[in-house]
Every structure is written in structure tokens, then in C-alpha cells.
Protein backbone atom coordinates (compact mmCIF):
# COMPACT_ATOMS: atom_id res chain seq x y z
CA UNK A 1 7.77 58.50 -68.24
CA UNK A 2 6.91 55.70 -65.55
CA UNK A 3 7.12 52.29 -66.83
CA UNK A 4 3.82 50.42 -66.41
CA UNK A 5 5.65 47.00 -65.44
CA UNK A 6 7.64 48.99 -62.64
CA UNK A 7 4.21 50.31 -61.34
CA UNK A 8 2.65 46.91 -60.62
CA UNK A 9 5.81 45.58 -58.98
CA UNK A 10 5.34 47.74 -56.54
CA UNK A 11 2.52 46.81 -54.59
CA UNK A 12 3.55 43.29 -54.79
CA UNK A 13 6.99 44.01 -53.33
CA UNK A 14 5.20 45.50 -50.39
CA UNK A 15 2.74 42.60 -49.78
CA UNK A 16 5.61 40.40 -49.57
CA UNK A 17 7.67 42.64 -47.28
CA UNK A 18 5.07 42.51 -45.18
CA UNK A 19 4.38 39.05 -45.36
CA UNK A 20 8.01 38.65 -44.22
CA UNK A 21 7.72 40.79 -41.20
CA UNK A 22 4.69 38.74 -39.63
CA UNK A 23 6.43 35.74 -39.76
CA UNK A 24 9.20 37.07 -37.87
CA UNK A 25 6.85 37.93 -34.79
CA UNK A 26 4.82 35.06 -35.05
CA UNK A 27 4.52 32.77 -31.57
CA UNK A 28 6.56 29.17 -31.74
CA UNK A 29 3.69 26.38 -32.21
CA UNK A 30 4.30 24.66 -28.75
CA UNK A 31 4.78 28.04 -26.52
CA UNK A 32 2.78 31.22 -26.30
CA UNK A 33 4.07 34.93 -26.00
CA UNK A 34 2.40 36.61 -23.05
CA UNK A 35 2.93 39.93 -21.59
CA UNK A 36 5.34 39.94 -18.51
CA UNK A 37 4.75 42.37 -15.60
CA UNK A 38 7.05 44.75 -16.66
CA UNK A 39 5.75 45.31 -19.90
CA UNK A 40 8.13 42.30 -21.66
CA UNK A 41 7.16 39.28 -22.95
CA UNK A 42 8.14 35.73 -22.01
CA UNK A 43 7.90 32.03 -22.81
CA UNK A 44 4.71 29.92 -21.09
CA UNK A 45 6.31 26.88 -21.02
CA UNK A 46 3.66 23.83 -21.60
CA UNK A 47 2.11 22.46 -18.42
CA UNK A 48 3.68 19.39 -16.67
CA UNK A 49 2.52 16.36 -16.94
CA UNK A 50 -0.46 15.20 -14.42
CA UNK A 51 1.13 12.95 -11.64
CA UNK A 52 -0.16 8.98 -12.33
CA UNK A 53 -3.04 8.09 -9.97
CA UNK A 54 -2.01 4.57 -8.28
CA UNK A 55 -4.98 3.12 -6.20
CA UNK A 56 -3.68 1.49 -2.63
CA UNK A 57 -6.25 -1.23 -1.70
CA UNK A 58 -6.28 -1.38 2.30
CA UNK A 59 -8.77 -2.36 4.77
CA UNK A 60 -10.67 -0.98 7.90
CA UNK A 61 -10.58 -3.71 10.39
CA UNK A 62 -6.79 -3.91 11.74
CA UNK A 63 -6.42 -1.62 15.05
CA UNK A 64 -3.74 0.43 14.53
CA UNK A 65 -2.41 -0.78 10.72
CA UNK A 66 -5.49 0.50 8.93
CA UNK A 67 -8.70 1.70 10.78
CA UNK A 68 -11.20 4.35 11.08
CA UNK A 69 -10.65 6.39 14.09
CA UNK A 70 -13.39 7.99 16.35
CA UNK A 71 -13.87 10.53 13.41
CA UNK A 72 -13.93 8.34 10.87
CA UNK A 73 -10.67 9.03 9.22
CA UNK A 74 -8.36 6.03 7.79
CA UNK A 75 -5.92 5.94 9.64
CA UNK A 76 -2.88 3.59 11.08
CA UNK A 77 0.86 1.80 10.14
CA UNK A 78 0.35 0.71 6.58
CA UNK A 79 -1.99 3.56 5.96
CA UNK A 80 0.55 6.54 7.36
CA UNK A 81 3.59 4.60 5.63
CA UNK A 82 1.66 4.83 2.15
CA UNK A 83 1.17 8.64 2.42
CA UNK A 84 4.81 9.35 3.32
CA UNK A 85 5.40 7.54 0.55
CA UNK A 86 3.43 9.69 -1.50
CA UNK A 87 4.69 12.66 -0.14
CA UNK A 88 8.23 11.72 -1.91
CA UNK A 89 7.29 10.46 -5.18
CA UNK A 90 6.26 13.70 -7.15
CA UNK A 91 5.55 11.85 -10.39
CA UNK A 92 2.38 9.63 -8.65
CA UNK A 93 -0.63 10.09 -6.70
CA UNK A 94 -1.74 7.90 -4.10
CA UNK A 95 -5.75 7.27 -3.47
CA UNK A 96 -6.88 4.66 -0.78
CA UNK A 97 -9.74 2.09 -1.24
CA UNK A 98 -10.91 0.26 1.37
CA UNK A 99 -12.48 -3.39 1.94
CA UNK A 100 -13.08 -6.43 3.42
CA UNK A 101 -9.15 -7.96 3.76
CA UNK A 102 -10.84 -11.19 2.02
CA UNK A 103 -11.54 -9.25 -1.11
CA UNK A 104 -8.03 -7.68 -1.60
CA UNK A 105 -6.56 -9.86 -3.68
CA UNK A 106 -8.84 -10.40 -6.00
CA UNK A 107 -9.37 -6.86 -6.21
CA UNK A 108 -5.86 -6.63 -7.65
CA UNK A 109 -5.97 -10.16 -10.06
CA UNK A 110 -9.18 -8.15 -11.18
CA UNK A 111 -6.98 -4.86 -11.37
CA UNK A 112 -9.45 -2.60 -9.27
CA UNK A 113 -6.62 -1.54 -7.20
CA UNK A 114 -3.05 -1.01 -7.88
CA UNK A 115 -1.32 -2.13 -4.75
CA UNK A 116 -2.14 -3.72 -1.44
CA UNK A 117 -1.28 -2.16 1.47
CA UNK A 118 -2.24 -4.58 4.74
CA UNK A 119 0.67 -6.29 6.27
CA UNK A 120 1.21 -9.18 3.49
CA UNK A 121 3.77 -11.79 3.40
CA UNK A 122 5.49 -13.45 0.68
CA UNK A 123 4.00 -16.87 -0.02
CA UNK A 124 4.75 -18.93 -3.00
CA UNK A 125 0.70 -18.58 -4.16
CA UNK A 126 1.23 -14.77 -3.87
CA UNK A 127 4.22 -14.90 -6.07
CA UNK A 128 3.03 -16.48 -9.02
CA UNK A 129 0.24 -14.14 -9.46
CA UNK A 130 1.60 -10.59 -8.33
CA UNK A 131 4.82 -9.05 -7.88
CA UNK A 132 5.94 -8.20 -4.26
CA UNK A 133 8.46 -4.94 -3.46
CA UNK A 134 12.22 -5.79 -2.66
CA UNK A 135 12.59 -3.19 0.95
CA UNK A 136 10.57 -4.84 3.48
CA UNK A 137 8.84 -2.18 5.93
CA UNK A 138 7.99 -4.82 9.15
CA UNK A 139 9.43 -7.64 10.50
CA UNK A 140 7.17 -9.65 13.05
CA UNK A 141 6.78 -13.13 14.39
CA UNK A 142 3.95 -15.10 13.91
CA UNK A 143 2.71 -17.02 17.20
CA UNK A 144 0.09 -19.08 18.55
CA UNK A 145 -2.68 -16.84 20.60
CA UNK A 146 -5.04 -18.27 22.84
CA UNK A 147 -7.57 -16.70 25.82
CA UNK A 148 -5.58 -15.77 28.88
CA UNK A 149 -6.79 -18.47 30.69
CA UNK A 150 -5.72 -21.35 28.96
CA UNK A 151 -2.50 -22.87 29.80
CA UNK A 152 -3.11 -25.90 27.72
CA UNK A 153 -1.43 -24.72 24.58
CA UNK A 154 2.01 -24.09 24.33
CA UNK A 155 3.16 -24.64 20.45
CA UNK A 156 1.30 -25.42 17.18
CA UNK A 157 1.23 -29.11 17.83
CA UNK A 158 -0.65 -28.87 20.53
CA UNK A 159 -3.49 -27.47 18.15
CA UNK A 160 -3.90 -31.27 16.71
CA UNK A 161 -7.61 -31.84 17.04
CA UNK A 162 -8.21 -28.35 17.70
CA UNK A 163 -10.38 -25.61 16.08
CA UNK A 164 -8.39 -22.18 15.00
CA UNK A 165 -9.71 -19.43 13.66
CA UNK A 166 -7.67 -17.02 11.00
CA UNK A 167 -8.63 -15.18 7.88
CA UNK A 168 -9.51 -16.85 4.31
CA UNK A 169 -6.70 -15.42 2.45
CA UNK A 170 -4.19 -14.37 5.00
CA UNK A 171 -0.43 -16.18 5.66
CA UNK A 172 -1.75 -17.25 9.25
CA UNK A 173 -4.16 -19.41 6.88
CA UNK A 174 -1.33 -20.06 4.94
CA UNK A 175 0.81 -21.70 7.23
CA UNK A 176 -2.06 -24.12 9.39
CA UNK A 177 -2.41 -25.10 5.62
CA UNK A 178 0.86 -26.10 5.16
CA UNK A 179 1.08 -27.96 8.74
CA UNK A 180 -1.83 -29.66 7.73
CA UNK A 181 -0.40 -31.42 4.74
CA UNK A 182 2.13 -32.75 6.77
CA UNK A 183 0.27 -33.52 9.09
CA UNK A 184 -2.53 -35.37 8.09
CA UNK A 185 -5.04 -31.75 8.48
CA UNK A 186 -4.57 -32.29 12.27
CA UNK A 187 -6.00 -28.72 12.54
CA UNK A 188 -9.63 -27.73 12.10
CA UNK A 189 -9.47 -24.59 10.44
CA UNK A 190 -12.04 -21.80 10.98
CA UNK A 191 -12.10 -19.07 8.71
CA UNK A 192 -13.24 -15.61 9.74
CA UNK A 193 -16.16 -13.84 8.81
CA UNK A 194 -16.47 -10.61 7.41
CA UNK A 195 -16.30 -8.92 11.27
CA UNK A 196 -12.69 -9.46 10.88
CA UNK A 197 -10.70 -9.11 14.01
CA UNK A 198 -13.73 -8.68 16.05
CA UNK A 199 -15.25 -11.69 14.50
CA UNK A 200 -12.13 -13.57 15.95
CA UNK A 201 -12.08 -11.39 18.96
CA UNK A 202 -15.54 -12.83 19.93
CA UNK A 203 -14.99 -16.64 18.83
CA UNK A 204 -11.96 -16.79 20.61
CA UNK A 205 -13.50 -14.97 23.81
CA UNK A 206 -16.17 -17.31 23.82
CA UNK A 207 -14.34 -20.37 23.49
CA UNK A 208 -16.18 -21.38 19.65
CA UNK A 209 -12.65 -21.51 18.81
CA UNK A 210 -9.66 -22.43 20.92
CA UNK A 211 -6.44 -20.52 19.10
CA UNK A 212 -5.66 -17.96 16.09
CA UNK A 213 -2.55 -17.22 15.33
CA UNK A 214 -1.30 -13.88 15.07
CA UNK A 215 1.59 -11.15 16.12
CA UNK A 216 2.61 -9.92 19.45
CA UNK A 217 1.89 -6.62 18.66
CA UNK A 218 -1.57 -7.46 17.15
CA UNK A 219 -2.49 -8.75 20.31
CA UNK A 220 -1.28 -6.02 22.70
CA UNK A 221 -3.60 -3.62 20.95
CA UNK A 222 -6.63 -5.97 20.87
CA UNK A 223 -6.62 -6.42 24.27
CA UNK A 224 -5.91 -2.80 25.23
CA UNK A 225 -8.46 -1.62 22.56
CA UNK A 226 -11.25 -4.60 22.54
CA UNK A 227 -10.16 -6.17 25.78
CA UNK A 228 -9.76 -9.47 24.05
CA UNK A 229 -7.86 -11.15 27.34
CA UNK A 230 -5.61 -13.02 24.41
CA UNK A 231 -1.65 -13.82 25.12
CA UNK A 232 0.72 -15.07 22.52
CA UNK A 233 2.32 -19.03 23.65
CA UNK A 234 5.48 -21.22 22.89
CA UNK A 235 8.12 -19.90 20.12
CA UNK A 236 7.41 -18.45 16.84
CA UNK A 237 5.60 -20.68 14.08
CA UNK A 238 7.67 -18.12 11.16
CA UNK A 239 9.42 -14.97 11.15
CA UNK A 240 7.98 -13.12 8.57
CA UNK A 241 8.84 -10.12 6.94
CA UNK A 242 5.53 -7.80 5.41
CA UNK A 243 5.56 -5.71 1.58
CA UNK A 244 3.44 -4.30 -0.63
CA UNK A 245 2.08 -6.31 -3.03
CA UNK A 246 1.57 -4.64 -6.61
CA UNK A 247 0.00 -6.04 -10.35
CA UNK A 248 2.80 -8.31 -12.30
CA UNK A 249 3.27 -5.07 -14.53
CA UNK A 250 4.19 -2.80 -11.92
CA UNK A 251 8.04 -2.92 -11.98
CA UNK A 252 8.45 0.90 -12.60
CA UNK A 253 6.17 1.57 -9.53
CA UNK A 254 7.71 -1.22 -6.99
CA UNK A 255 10.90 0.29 -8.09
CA UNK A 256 9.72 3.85 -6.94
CA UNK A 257 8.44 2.43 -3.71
CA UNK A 258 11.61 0.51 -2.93
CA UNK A 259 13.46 3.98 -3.42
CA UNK A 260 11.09 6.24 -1.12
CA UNK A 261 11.10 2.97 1.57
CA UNK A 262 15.29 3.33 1.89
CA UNK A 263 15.28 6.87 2.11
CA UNK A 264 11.92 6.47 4.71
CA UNK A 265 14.08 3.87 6.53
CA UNK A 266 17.58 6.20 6.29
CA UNK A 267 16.13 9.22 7.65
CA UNK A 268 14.07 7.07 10.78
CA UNK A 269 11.24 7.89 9.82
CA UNK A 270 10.11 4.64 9.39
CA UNK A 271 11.25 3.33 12.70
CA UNK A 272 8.90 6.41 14.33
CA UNK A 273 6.10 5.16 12.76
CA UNK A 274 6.30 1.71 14.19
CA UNK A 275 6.81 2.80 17.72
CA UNK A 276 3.76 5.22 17.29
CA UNK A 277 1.86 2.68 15.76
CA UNK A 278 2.96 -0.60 16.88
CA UNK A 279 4.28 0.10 20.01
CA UNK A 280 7.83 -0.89 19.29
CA UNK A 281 10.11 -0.52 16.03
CA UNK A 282 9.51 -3.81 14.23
CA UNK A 283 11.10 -2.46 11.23
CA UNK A 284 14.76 -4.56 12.27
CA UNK A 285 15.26 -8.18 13.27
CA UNK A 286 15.20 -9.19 17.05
């Protein structure tokens, strides 16, 4: 005679058996069982993580640092540099945005950009507000430039009483600004308008203005490019060394950039850019 109570436990026993054997097949919560081309199964492994976008502020008006070219690509020094750059950090990706030079720093106070690539110095304005990277990537003197023909100005004190033209926010400004205090603002300062180089291409050409001050490599391409009939005078007013400039809160980045710059510099790579860009490798001290 069956026993009623065995009977029911039957079906039970089975359910649960059952039970049991789905949970041994089941997939893992973070990975998902898909069928191999061989007829196996393997692992997808989650997705990796989406690089970080980092927006490079730059500009449009500096001949052969950062510039449109006949086609209308950016192009130039800084602007080459920042995509090798790119090219070796995996975990970040680099996007350009492009402006008036005047408007770059407050573009990053104002965090609209990142990081500033466009030949900046290290002044002690700069410094308070933003954080500047430790590998330097040019090394330039900064000079007195006047028209061709004028043989009347040899150093920055012969600009005493004299108008000279240089952009709003940019170290040239910088450093007539510091003569000045010492000097009882001997110097008219101009300040460029939003033509840039060719605004001071054109006030310096037609004698509105009598100096700028600027590098000897700036100047060989305006006057092979513009013909701006310009030539560098007397010794250098500061030998300056140019970074990137990034937000206060960008150590992990400048750190990154430092990194990629050594290796850039180890390899040459760096030095090649300068020659092709600049016209000589201003990436060491003279």
C-alpha cells in the first residue's frame, strides 16, 4: 500500500531539484554568457570606461603655432604638440576650441575650456588663478621688433615716450607693464585689436605704432608669410620658457601631460616639431 504522505513528497522533491539545477546555469550579474564561434560559451567582459573629454582652448591667429591653413584646417606648433599628446594618453580625449587669444583666459576662470594651448608664460597673475604644467615644451626670447627701416631703436629704453603695440592679456603686455612701474609708465601701451597679429602687422607697417615686442621666430614667419618688413633689435627683454596652462583642479591631468611631454621630448619628437614649425628647435636653451 503507498503511503499518501510519501506521494506528495514527491513532486515537491522534484520542484526543488529543479530549482537547484537553474541556479547552477544561471549567468553572473555583471557578465553575460554568449555563444563563442565554436559552439562554446565565454565571458563578455563589461565595456571600458569612455576616455575623459578635456577641451584645449587655442586660437586662430598665430602663423604657424595655431592657424587655419588654405583648407581651413587648425593647424600649427601648439596645435600638432596637443594631438601627439593625445595620441599617448589612452585614458583622455582631446577636442580643440578656438578664439580670440584675448578671451582665453577667461574662458578657463569661467571653465569653458580645460586647458590653454597658445604659447603662455608663467607670470605671477597667471599663477594665482590657474595651475601651469612642470615640462616646458619652448624656450624663446622675447625682443624688441620694429619696421626694417628704423634704426632708431636698439633696447627697451629707447621705447620711453614711445607707442607699442602687444596683446591685452599676453606676457609681452606683461612685461612693458612691469617696466612701466619702474619707470614712471615711460611706455605708451597699445593694445591689439581683435585682428590679432595682422592688427599689429598693419599698425606697425604703417607707423601708428613704433615697436611690439615679440620672438625671433614670430617674426621670421610674419614677414615671410604677411611680408611685415619687421626685424627683432638690441638683447633680449626675458628668456621665457612657454606651458600649458590648465584649471587649479587639474593636477591629475597636468601630471598626464608632463608624462607624455618627457617621453615626446625623449623620443625627438618634440624637437621635429619645432624645426617644422618654427624653423629651428627652440625646445633647449641657446
Amino acid at each position: 500500500m503507498i503511503n499518501n504522505k510519501t506521494t506528495k513528497l514527491v513532486p515537491a522533491v522534484l520542484t526543488a531539484l529543479l530549482l537547484l539545477a537553474g541556479c547552477g546555469t544561471a549567468p553572473a550579474a555583471k557578465e553575460t554568457a554568449a555563444k563563442d564561434t565554436d559552439g562554446g560559451t565565454k565571458l563578455e567582459k563589461p565595456a571600458a570606461a569612455a576616455p575623459k573629454k578635456v577641451i584645449i582652448g587655442t586660437g586662430t591667429q598665430f602663423p604657424n603655432i595655431c592657424f587655419l591653413d588654405d583648407k581651413g584646417n587648425l593647424t600649427g606648433y601648439d596645435v600638432e604638440l596637443v594631438r601627439e599628446i593625445d595620441k599617448r594618453l589612452a585614458d583622455y580625449e582631446f577636442e580643440f576650441k578656438t578664439m580670440d587669444f584675448s578671451n582665453l583666459l577667461l574662458s578657463l576662470e569661467t571653465k569653458k575650456i580645460d586647458v590653454i594651448a597658445h604659447q603662455m608664460e608663467v607670470n605671477e597673475e597667471r599663477k594665482a588663478k590657474f595651475l601651469f604644467n612642470d615640462e616646458a615644451y619652448n624656450i624663446f626670447p622675447n625682443k624688441v621688433v620694429v619696421h626694417k627701416d628704423r634704426n632708431d631703436i636698439q633696447s627697451i629704453d629707447d621705447l620711453k615716450g614711445k607707442k607699442v603695440i602687444v596683446g591685452a592679456t599676453s606676457n609681452a603686455a606683461v612685461l612693458l607693464q612691469e617696466y612701466n612701474k619702474k619707470n614712471n609708465n615711460a611706455i605708451q601701451i597699445v593694445y591689439s585689436g581683435s585682428g590679432g597679429t595682422n592688427d599689429v602687422i598693419a599698425q606697425l607697417k604703417a607707423g601708428r605704432v613704433d615697436a611690439t615686442i615679440s620672438t625671433q621666430f614670430a617674426i621670421d614667419q610674419r614677414n615671410k608669410t604677411a611680408d611685415a618688413q619687421q626685424k627683432t633689435v638690441g638683447p633680449a627683454i626675458s628668456n621665457s620658457k612657454v606651458f600649458f596652462i590648465l584649471q587649479k583642479d587639474g593636477t591629475e591631468l597636468k601630471t598626464k601631460i608632463d608624462e607624455a611631454l618627457k617621453e615626446i621630448k625623449k623620443d625627438g619628437t618634440l624637437g621635429k616639431l619645432s624645426t617644422q614649425w618654427l624653423g629651428a628647435d627652440y625646445t633647449v636653451s641657446e
